[in-house]
N, C-alpha and C. Protein backbone atom coordinates (compact mmCIF):
# COMPACT_ATOMS: atom_id res chain seq x y z
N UNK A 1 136.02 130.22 77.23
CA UNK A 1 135.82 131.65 77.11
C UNK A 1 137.02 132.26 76.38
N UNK A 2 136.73 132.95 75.06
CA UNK A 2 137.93 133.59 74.65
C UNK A 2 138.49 134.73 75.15
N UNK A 3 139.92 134.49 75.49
CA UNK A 3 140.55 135.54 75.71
C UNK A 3 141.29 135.01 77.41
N UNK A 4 141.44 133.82 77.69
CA UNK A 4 141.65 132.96 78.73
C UNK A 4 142.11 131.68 78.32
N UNK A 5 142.72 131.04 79.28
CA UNK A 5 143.14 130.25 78.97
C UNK A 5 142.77 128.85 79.17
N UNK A 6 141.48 128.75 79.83
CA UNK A 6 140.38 128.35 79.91
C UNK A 6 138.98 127.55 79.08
N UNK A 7 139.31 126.90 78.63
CA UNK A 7 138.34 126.05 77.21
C UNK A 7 137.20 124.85 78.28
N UNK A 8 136.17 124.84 77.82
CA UNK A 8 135.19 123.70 77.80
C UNK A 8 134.65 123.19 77.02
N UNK A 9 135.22 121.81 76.89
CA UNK A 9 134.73 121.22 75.66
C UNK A 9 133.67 120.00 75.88
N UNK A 10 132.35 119.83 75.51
CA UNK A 10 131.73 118.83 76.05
C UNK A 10 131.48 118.00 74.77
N UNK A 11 131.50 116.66 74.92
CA UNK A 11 132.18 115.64 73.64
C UNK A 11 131.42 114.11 74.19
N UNK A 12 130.66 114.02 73.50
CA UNK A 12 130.28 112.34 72.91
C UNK A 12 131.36 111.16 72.33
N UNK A 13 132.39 111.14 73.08
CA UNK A 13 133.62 110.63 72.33
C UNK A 13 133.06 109.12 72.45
N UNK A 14 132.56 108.62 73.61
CA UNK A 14 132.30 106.86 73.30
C UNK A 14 131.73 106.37 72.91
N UNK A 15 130.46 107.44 72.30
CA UNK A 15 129.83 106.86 71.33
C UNK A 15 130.07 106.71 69.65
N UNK A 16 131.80 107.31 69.59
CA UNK A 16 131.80 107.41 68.32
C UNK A 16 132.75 106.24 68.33
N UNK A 17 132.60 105.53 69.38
CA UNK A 17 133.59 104.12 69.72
C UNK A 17 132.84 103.16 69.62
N UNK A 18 131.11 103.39 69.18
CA UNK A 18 130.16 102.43 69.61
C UNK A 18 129.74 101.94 70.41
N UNK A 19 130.27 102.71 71.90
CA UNK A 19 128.96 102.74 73.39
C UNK A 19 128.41 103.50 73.10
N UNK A 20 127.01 102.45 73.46
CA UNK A 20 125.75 103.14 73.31
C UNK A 20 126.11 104.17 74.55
N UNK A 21 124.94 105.35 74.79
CA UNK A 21 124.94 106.24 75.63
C UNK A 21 123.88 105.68 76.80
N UNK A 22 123.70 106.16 77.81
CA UNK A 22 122.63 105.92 78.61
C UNK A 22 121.52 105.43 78.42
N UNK A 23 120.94 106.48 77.65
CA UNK A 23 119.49 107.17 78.00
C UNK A 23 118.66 107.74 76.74
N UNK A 24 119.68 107.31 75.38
CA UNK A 24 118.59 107.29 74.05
C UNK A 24 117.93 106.07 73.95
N UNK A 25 116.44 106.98 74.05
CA UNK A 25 115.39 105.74 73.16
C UNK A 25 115.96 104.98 72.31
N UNK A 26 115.60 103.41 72.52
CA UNK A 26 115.98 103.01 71.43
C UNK A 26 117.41 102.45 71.98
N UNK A 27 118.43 102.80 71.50
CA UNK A 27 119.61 102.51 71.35
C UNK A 27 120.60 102.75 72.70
N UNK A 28 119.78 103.63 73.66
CA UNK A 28 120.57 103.60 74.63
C UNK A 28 120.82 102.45 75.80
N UNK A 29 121.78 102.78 76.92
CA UNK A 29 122.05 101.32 77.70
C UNK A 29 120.75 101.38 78.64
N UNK A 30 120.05 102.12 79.19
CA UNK A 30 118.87 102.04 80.11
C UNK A 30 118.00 100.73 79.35
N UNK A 31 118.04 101.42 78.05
CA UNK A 31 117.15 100.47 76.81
C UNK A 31 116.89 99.12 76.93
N UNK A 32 118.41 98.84 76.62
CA UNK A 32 118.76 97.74 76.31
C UNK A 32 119.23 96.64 77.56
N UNK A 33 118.71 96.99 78.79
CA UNK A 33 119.10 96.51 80.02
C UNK A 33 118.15 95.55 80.42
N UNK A 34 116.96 95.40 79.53
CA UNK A 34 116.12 94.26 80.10
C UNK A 34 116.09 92.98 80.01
N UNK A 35 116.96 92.32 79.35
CA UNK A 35 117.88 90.89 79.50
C UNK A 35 118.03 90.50 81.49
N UNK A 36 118.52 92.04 82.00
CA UNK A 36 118.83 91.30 83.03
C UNK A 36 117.90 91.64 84.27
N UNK A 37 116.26 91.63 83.28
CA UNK A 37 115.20 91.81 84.71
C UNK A 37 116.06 92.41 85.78
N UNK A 38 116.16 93.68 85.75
CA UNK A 38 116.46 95.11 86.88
C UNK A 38 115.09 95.26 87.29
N UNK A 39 114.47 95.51 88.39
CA UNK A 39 113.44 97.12 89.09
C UNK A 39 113.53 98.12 88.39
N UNK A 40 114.37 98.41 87.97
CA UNK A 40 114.50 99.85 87.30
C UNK A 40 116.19 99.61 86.83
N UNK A 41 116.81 100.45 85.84
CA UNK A 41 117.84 100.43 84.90
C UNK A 41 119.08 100.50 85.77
N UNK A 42 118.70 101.57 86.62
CA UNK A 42 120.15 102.47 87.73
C UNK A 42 120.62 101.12 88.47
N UNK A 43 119.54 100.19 88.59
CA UNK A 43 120.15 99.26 89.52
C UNK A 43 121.06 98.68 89.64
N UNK A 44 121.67 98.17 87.99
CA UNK A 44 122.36 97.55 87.82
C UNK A 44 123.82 98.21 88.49
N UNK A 45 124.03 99.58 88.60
CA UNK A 45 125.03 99.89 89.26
C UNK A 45 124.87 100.63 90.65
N UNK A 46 123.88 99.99 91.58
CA UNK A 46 123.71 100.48 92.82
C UNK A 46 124.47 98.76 93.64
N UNK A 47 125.00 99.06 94.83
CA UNK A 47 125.63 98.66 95.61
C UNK A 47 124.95 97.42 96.28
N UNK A 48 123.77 97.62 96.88
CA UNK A 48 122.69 97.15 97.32
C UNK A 48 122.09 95.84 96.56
N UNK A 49 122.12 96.46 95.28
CA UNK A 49 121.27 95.42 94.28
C UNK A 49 122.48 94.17 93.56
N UNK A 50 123.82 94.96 93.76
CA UNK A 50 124.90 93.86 93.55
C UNK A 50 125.32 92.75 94.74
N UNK A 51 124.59 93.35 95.86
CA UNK A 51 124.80 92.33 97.22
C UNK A 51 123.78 91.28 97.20
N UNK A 52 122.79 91.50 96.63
CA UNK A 52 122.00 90.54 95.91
C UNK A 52 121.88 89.75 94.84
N UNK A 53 122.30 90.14 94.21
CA UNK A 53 122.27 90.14 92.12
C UNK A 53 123.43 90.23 91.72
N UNK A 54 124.61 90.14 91.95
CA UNK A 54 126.14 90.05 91.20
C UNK A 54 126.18 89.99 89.70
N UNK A 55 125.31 88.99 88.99
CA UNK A 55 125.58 88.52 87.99
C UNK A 55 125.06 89.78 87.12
N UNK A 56 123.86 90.26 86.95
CA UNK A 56 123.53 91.76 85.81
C UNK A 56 125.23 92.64 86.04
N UNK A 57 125.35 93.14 86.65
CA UNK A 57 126.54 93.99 86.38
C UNK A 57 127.66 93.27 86.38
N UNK A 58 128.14 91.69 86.32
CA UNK A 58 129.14 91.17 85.85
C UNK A 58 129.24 91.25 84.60
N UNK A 59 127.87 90.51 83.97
CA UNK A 59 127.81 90.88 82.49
C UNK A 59 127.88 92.00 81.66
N UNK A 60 127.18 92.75 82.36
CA UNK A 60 127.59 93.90 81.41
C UNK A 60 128.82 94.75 81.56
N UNK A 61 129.65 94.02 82.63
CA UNK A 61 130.86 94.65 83.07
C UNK A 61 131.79 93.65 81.82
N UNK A 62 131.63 92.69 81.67
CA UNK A 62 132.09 91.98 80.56
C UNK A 62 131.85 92.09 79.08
N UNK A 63 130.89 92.66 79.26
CA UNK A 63 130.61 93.39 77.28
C UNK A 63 131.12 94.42 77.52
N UNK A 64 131.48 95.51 78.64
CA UNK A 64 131.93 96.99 78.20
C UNK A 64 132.93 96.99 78.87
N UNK A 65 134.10 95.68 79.39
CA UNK A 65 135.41 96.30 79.54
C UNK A 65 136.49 97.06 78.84
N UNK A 66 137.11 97.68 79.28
CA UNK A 66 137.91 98.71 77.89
C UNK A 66 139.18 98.01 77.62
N UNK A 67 138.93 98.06 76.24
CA UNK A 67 140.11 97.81 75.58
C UNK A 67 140.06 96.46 74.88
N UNK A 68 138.66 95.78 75.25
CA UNK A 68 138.66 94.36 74.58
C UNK A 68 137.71 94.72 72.92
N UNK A 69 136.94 95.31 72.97
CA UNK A 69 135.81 95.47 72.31
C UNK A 69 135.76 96.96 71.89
N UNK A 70 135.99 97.95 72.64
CA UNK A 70 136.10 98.84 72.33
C UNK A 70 136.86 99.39 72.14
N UNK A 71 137.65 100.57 70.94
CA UNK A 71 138.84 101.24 71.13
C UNK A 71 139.15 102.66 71.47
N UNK A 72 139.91 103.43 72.04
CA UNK A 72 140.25 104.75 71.84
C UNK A 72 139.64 105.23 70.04
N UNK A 73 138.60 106.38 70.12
CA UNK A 73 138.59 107.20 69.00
C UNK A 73 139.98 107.81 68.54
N UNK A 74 139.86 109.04 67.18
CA UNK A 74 140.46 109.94 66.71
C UNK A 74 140.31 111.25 67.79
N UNK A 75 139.10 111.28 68.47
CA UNK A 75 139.10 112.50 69.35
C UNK A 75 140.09 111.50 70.35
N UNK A 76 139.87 110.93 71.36
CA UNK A 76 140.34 110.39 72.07
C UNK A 76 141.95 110.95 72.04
N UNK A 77 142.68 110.22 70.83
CA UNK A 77 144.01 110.10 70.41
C UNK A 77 144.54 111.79 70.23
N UNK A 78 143.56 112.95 69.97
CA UNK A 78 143.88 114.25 69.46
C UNK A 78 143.78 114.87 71.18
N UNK A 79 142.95 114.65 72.45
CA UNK A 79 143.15 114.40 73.31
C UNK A 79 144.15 114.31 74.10
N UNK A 80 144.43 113.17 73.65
CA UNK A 80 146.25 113.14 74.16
C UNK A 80 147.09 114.31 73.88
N UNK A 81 146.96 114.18 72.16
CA UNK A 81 148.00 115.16 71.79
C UNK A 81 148.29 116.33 72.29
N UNK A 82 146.96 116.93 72.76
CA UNK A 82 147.01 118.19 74.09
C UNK A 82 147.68 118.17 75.20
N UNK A 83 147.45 116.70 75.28
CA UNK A 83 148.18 116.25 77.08
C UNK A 83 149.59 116.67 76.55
N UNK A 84 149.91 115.73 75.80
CA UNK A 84 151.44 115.80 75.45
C UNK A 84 152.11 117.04 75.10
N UNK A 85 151.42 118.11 74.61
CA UNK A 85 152.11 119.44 74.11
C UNK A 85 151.71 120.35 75.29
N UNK A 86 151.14 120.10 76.63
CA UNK A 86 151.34 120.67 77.83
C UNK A 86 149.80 121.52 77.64
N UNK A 87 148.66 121.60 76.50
CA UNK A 87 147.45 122.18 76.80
C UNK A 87 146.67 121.56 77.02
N UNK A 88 146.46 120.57 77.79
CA UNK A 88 145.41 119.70 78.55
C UNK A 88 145.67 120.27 79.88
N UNK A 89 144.64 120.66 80.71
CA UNK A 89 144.80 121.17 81.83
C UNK A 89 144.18 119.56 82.59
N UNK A 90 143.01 119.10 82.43
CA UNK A 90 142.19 118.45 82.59
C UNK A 90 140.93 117.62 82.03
N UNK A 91 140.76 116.35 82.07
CA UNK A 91 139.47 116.18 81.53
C UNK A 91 138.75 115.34 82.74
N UNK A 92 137.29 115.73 82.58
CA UNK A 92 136.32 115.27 83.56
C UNK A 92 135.56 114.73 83.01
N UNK A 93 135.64 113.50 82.79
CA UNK A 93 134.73 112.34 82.52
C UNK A 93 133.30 111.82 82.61
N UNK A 94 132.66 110.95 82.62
CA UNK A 94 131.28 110.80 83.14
C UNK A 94 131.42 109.17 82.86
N UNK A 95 132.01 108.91 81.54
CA UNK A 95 132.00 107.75 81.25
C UNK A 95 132.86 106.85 82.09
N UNK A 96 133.07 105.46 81.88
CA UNK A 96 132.95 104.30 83.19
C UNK A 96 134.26 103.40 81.96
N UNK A 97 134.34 103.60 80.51
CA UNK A 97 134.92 102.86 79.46
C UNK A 97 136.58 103.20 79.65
N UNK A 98 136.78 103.74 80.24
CA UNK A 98 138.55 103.79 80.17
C UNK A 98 139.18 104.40 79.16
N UNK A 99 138.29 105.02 77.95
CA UNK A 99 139.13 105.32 76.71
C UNK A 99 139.97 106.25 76.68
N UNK A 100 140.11 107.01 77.84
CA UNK A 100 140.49 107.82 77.85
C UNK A 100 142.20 107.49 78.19
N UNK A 101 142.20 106.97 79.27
CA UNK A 101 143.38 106.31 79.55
C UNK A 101 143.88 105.25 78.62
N UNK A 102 142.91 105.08 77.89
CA UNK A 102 143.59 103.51 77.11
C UNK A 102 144.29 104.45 75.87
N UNK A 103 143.97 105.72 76.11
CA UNK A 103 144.20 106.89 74.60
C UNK A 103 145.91 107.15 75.05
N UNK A 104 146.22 107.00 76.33
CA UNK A 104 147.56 107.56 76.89
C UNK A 104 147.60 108.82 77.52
N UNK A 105 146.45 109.35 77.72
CA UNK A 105 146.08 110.53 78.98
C UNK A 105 146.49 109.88 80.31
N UNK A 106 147.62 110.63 80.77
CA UNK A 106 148.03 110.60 82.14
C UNK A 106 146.57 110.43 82.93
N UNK A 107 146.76 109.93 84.22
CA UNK A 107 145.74 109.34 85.46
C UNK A 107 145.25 111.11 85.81
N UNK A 108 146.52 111.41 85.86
CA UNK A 108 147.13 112.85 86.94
C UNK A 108 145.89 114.17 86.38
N UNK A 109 145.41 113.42 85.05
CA UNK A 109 145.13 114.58 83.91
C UNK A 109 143.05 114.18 84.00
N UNK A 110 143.17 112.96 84.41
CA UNK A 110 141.56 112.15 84.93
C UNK A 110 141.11 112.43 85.63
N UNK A 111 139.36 113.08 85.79
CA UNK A 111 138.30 113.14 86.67
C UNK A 111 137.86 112.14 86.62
N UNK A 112 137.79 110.77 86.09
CA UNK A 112 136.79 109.80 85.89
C UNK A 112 135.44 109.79 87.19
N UNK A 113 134.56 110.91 86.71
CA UNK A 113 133.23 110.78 87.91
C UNK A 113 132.80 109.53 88.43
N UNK A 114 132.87 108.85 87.47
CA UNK A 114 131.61 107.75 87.38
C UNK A 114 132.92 106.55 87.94
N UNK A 115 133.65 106.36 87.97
CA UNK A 115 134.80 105.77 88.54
C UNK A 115 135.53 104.66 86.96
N UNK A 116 136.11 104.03 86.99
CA UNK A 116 136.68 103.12 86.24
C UNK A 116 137.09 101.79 86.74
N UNK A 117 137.46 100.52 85.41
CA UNK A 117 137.90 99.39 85.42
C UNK A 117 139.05 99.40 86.14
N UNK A 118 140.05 99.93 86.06
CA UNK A 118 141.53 99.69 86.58
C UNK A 118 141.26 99.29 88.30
N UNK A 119 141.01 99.77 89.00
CA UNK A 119 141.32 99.19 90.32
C UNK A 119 139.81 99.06 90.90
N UNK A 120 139.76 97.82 91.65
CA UNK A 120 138.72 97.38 92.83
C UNK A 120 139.02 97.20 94.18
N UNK A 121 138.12 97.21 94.66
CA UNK A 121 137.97 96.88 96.29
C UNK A 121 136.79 96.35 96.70
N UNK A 122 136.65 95.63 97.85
CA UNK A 122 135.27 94.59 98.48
C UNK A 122 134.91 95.68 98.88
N UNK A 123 133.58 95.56 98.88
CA UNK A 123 132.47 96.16 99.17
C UNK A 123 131.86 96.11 100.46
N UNK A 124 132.53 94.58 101.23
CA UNK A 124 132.44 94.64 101.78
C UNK A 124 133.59 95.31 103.48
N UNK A 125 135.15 94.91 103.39
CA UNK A 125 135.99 95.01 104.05
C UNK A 125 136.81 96.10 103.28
N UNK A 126 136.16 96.35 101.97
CA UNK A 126 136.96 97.76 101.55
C UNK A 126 138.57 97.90 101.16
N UNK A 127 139.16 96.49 101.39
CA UNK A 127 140.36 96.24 100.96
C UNK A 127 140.55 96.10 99.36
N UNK A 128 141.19 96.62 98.82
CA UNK A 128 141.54 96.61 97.58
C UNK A 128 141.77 95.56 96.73
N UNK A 129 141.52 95.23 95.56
CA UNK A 129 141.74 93.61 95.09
C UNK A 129 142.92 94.01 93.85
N UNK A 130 143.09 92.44 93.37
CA UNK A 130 144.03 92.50 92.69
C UNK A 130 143.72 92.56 91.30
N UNK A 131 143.40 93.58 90.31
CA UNK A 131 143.06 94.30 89.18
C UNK A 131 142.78 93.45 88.44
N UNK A 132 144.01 92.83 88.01
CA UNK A 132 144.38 92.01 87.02
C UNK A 132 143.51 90.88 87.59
N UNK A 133 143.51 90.15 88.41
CA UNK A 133 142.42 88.62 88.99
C UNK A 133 141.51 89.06 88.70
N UNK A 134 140.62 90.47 89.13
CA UNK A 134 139.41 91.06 88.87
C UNK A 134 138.82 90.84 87.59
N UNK A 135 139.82 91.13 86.52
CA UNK A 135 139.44 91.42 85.22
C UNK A 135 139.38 90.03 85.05
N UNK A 136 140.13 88.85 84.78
CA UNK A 136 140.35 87.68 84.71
C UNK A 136 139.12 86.57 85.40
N UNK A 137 138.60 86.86 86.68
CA UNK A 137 137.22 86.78 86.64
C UNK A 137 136.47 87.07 86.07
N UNK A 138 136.46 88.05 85.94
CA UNK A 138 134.62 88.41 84.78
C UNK A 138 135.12 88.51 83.43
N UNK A 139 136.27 88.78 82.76
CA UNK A 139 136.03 88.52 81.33
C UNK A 139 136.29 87.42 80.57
N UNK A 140 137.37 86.69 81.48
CA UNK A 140 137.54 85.31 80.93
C UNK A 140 136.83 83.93 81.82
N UNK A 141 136.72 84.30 83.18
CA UNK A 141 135.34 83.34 83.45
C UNK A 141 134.02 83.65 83.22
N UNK A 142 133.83 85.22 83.56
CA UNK A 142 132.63 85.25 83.80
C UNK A 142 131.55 84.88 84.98
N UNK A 143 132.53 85.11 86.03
CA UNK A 143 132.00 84.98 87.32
C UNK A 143 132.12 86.05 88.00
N UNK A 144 131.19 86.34 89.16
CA UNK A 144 132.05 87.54 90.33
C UNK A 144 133.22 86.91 90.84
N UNK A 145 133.52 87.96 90.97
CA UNK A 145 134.95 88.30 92.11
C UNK A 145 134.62 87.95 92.92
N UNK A 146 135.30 87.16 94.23
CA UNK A 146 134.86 87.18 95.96
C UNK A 146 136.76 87.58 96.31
N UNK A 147 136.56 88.30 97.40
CA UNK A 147 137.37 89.04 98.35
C UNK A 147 138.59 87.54 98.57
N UNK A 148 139.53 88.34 97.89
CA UNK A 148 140.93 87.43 98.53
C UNK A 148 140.99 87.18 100.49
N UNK A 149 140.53 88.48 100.69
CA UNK A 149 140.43 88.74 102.24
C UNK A 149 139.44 87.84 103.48
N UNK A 150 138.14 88.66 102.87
CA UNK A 150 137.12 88.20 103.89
C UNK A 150 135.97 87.04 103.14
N UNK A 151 136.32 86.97 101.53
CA UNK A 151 135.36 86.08 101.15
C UNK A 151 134.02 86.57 100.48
């Protein structure tokens, strides 16, 4: 709103990184999700259907980790530059790709809704895992994770 100090900016930034979006015909990730025979698309990131099925959202947790395949945009990087000159109040996310942080936007400065790669925890005992093993499972084996803890 002009005349405040107050801006909303709503921005397609990961798709100009080459993630697909959700939910376009065609080209979007709902789309393109039938490799891994889901019930329906959402599944792949419901809780329930990973206590069953691990492997659909390993994989595709392994094609869209950030920072291997995909990079921070020019918006992304101009982004920052706000952070850094003190007019970034905030950004609120939706996306799950990290670019934002991988751009050098403080955590402090992150809504990430949809949550992010950087830290895990079992699903089941809720204890936190170790990031780095996490990632190291699924992108360079390509297996699930099981709980340092309870297994």
């Amino acid at each position: 709103k002009a005349g405040t100090s107050w801006y909303f900016l709503a921005l397609f930034v990961s798709a100009g990184a080459g993630i697909p979006d959700f939910r376009s015909p065609g080209t979007g990730l709902y789309d393109n999700l039938q490799k891994y025979n889901l019930p329906y698309p959402e599944a792949i990131f419901e809780v329930n259907y990973y206590r069953k099925k691990p492997d659909a959202f390993v994989s595709l947790a392994h094609e869209l980790w950030p920072g291997l395949q995909f990079k921070p945009t020019l918006t992304h990087k101009f982004l920052k530059v706000l952070s850094d000159k003190g007019l970034l109040l905030r950004i609120y996310s939706q996306n799950i790709d990290g670019l934002e942080f991988l751009a050098g936007i403080p955590e402090d400065k992150l809504v990430e809704c949809h949550g992010h790669f950087r830290t895990a925890s079992c699903i089941d005992c809720g204890r936190a895992a170790d990031s780095e093993k996490v990632k190291e499972t699924i992108v360079q084996d390509g297996k699930t994770p099981k709980c340092q803890h309870c297994g």
